[in-house]
Protein backbone atom coordinates (compact mmCIF):
# COMPACT_ATOMS: atom_id res chain seq x y z
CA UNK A 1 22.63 -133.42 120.95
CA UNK A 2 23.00 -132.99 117.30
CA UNK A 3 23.23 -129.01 117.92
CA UNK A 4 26.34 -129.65 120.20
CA UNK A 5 27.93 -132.18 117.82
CA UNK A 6 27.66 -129.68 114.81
CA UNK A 7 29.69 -126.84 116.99
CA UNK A 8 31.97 -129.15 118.14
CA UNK A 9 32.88 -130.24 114.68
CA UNK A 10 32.81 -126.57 113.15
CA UNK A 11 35.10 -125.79 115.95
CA UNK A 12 37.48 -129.20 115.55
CA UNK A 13 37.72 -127.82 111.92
CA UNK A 14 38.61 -124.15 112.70
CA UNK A 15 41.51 -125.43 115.32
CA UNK A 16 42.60 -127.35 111.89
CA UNK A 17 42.59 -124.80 109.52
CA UNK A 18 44.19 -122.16 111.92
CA UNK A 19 47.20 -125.04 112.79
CA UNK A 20 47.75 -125.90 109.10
CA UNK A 21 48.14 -121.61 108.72
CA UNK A 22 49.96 -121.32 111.42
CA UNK A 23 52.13 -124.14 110.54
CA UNK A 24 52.58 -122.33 107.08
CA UNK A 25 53.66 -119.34 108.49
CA UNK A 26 56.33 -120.90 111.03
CA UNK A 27 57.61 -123.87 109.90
CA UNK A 28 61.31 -124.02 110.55
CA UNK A 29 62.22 -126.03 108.22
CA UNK A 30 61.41 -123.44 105.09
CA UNK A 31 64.25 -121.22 105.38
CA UNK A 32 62.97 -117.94 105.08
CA UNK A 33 65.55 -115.82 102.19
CA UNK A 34 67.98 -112.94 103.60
CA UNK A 35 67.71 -109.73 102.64
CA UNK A 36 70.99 -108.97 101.25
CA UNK A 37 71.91 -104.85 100.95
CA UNK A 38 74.16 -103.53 98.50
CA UNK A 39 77.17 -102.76 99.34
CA UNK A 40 78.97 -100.19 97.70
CA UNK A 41 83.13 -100.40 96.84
CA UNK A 42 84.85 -98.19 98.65
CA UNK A 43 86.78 -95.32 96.05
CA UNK A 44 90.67 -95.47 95.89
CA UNK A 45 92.19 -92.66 97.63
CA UNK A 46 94.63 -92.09 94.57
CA UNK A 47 96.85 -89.27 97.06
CA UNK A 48 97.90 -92.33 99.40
CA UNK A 49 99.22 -95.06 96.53
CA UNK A 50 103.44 -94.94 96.69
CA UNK A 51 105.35 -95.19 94.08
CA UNK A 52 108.55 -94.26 95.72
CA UNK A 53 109.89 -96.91 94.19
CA UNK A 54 108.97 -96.21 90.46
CA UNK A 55 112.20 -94.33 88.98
CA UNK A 56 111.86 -91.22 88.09
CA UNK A 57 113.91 -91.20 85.16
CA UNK A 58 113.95 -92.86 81.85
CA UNK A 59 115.24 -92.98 78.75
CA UNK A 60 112.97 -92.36 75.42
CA UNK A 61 114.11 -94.11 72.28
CA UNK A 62 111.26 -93.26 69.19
CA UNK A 63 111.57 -94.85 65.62
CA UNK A 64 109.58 -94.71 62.50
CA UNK A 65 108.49 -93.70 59.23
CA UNK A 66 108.67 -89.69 58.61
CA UNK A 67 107.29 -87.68 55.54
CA UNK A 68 106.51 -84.13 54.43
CA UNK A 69 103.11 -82.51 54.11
CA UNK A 70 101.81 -79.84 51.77
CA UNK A 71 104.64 -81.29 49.26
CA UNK A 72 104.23 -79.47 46.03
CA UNK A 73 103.91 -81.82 42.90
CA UNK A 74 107.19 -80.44 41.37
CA UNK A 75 108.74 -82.73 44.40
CA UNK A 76 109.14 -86.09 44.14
CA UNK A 77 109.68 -87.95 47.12
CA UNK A 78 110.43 -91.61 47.48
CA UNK A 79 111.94 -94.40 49.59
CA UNK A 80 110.63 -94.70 53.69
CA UNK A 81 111.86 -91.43 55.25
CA UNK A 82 113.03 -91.97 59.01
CA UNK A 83 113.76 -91.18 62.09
CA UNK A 84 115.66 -91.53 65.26
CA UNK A 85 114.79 -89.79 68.45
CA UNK A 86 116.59 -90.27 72.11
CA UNK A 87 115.25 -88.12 74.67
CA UNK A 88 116.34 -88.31 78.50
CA UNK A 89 113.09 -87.76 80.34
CA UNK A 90 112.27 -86.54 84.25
CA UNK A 91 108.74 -87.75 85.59
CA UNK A 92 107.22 -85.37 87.89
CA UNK A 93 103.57 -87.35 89.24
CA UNK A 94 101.09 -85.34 90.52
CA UNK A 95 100.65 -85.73 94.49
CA UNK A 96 96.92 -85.98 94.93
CA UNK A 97 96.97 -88.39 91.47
CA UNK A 98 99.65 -90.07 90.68
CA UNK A 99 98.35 -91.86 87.54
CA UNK A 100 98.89 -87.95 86.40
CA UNK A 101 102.36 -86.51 86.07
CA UNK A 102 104.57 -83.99 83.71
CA UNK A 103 107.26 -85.55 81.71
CA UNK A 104 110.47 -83.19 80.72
CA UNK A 105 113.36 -83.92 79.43
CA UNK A 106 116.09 -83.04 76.11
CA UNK A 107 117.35 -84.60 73.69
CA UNK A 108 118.68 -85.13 69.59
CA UNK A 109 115.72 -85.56 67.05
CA UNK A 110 116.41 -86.62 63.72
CA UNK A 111 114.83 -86.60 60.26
CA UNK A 112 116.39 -88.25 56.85
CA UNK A 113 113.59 -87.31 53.63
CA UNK A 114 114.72 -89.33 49.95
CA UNK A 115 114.25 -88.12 46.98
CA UNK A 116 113.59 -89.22 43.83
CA UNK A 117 116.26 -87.87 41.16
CA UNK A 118 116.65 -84.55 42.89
CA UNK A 119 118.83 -82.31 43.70
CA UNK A 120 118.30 -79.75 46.71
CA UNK A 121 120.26 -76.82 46.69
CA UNK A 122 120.65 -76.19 50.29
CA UNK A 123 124.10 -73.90 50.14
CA UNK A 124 122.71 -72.13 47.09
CA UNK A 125 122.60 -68.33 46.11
CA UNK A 126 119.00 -67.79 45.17
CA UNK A 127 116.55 -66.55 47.24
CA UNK A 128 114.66 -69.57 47.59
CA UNK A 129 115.67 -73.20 48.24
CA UNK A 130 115.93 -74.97 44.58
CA UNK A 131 114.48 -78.72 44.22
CA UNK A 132 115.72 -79.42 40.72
CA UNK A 133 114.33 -82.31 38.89
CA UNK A 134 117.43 -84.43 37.72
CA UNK A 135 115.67 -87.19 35.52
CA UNK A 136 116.94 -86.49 32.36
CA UNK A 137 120.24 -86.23 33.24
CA UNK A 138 123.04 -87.58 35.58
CA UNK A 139 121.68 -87.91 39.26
CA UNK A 140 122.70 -89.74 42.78
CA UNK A 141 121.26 -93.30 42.53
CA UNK A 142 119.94 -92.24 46.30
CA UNK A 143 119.88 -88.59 47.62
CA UNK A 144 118.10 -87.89 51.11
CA UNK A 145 117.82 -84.52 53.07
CA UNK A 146 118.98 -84.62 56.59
CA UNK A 147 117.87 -82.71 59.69
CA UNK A 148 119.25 -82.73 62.95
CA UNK A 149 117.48 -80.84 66.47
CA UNK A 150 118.33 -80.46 69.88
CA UNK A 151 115.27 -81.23 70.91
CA UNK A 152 113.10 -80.67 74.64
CA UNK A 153 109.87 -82.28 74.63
CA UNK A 154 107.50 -81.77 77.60
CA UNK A 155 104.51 -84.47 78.28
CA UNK A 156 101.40 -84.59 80.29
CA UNK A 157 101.30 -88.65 81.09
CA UNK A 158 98.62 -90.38 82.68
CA UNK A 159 99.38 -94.45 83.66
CA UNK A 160 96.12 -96.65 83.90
CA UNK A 161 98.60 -98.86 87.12
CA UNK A 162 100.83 -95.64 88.32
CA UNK A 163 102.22 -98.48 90.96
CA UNK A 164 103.47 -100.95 88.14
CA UNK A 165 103.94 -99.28 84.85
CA UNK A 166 105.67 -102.26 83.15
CA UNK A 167 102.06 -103.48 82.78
CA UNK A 168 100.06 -100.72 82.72
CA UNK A 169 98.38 -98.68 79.84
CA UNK A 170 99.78 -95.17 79.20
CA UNK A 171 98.84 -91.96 77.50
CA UNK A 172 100.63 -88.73 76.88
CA UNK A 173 100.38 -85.58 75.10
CA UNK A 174 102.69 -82.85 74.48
CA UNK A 175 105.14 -80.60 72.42
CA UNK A 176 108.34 -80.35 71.54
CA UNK A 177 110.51 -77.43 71.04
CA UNK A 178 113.70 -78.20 69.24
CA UNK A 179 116.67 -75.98 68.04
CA UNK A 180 118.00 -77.03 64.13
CA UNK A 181 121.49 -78.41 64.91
CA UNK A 182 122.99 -79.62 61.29
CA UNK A 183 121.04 -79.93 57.85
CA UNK A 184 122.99 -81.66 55.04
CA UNK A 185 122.14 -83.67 52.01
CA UNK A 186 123.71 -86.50 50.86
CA UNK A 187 123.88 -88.43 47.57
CA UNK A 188 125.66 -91.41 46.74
CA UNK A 189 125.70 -93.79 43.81
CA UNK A 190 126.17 -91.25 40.73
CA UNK A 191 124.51 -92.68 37.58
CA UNK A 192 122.94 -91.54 33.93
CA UNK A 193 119.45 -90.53 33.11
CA UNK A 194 119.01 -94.26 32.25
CA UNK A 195 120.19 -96.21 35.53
CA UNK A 196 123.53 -97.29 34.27
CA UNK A 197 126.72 -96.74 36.98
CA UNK A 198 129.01 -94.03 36.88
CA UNK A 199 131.09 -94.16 39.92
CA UNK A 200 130.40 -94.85 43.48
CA UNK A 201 131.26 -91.30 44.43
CA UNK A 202 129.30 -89.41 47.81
CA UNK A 203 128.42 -86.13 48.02
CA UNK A 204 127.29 -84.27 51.19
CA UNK A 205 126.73 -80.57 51.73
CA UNK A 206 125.92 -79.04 54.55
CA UNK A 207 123.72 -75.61 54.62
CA UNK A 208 120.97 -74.63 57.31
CA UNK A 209 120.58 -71.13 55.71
CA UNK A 210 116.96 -72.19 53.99
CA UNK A 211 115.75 -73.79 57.22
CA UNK A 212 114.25 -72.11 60.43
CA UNK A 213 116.03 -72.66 63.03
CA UNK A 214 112.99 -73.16 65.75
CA UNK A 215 110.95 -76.27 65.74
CA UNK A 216 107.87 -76.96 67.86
CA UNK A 217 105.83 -80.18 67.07
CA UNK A 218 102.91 -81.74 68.64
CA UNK A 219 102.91 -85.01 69.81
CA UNK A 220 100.94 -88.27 71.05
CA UNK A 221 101.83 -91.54 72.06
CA UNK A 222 99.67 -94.97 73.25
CA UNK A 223 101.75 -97.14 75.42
CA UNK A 224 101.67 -101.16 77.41
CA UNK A 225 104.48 -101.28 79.58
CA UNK A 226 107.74 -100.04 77.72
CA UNK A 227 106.26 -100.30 74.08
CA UNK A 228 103.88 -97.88 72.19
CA UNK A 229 102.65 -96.09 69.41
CA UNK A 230 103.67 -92.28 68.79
CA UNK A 231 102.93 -89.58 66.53
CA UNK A 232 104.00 -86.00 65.99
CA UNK A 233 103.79 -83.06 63.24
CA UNK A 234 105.81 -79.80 63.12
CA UNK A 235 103.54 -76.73 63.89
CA UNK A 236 105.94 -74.44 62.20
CA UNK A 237 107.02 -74.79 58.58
CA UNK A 238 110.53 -76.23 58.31
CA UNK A 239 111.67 -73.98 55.52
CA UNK A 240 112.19 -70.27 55.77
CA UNK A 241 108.90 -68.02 54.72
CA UNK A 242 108.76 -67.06 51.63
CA UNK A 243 111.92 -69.30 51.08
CA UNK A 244 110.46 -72.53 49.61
CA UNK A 245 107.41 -74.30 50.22
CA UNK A 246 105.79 -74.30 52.99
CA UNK A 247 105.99 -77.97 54.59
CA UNK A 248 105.63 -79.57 57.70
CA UNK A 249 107.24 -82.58 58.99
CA UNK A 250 105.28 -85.61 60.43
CA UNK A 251 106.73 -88.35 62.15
CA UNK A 252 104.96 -91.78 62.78
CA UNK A 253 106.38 -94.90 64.80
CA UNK A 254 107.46 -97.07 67.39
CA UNK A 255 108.87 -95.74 71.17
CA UNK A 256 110.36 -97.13 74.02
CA UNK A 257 110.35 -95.94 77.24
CA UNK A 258 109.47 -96.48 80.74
CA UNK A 259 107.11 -93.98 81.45
């Protein structure tokens, strides 16, 4: 009797133990966590965006600061040089990538460098182009050195938002090749070696027969929307070889433009 009672209690306590695993195991009320796979985002197909509504054309207005480099120490520059560029530019976007495209277009780039009591003799007879130092004696109050190109600057553009460009980040690199239109100088405000007022007379001679005619600059420009950042710097020298010194223009500033 005591034999059958201990295997029926072993037994009553294996049932137990196997229901409370069991019970473990199945219990539908402990939510048992999904398995979640990662899905990866589908890639744009750049070739299928439109933009047949994003003009094509646009007008580029740059402003800014300009200088010289490799200025010898005989010249004595002063004041903010400037500039004024206004290009009409064509977009061409690339069909398989639109956020890439070619920009061409033409234009008039300027270029107005001061001077600090100095005369340049643009439309003289020497061989090379004369900067002579005026301090100690009569001199134009202000005196600047004007260049004017027909300009056509060419730009490979590439737009963060190619469907919405008014708020989209934009990057270009280029050239541009220009053709030397008018160079004159200009002085105004004639005065002595110590300040005091002559007259108000103006003086402007034109002469491009020190300057090369061909310009080709490199250029660079940062843009949100229609406002950006530019720079450029002439490749070639802008005065003859062998026919002053040898500098280069650079141009820093503001731009405008659509594209």
């Amino acid at each position: 009797m005591r034999k059958i009672s201990a295997v029926l209690s072993a037994l009553l306590l294996t049932i137990a133990l196997q229901a409370q695993t069991d019970s473990t195991v199945t219990n539908p009320a402990v939510p048992i966590p999904a398995i979640k796979e990662k899905v990866s985002k589908p890639k744009k197909d750049w070739s299928k965006v439109k933009i047949s509504n994003r003009a094509n054309d646009h007008f580029m207005f740059q402003f800014g600061y300009d200088t010289w480099t490799q200025v010898p120490d005989s010249i004595r520059l002063t004041g903010i040089g400037r500039h004024l560029n206004i290009y009409l530019m064509m977009d061409f976007p690339f069909k398989v990538d639109p956020r890439f495209s070619v920009g061409i277009g033409v234009g008039i780039g300027s270029s107005n460098i001061f001077f600090d009591k100095h005369d340049v003799q643009i439309a003289g007879n020497s061989p090379t182009l004369a900067f002579r130092n005026l301090a100690d004696t009569n001199h134009f109050k202000k005196y600047k050195l004007v260049n004017v190109w027909a300009e056509v600057p060419v730009e490979l553009r590439f737009a963060a938002n190619p469907e919405n460009t008014n708020k989209s980040w934009k990057f270009a690199v280029g050239a541009k090749v220009g053709t030397m239109l008018n160079a004159h100088t200009k002085g105004k405000n004639f005065q002595t070696k110590s300040g005091s007022a002559i007259n108000n007379y103006t003086e402007k001679i034109n002469s491009r027969r020190y300057f090369n005619a061909l310009r080709i600059a490199a250029t660079a420009r940062i843009s949100y929307g229609p406002f950006g950042i530019f720079g450029s710097y002439q490749v070639n020298t802008l005065i003859k070889d062998n026919q002053g010194p040898p500098v280069h223009p650079m141009s820093v500033g503001l731009t405008i433009s659509g594209l």
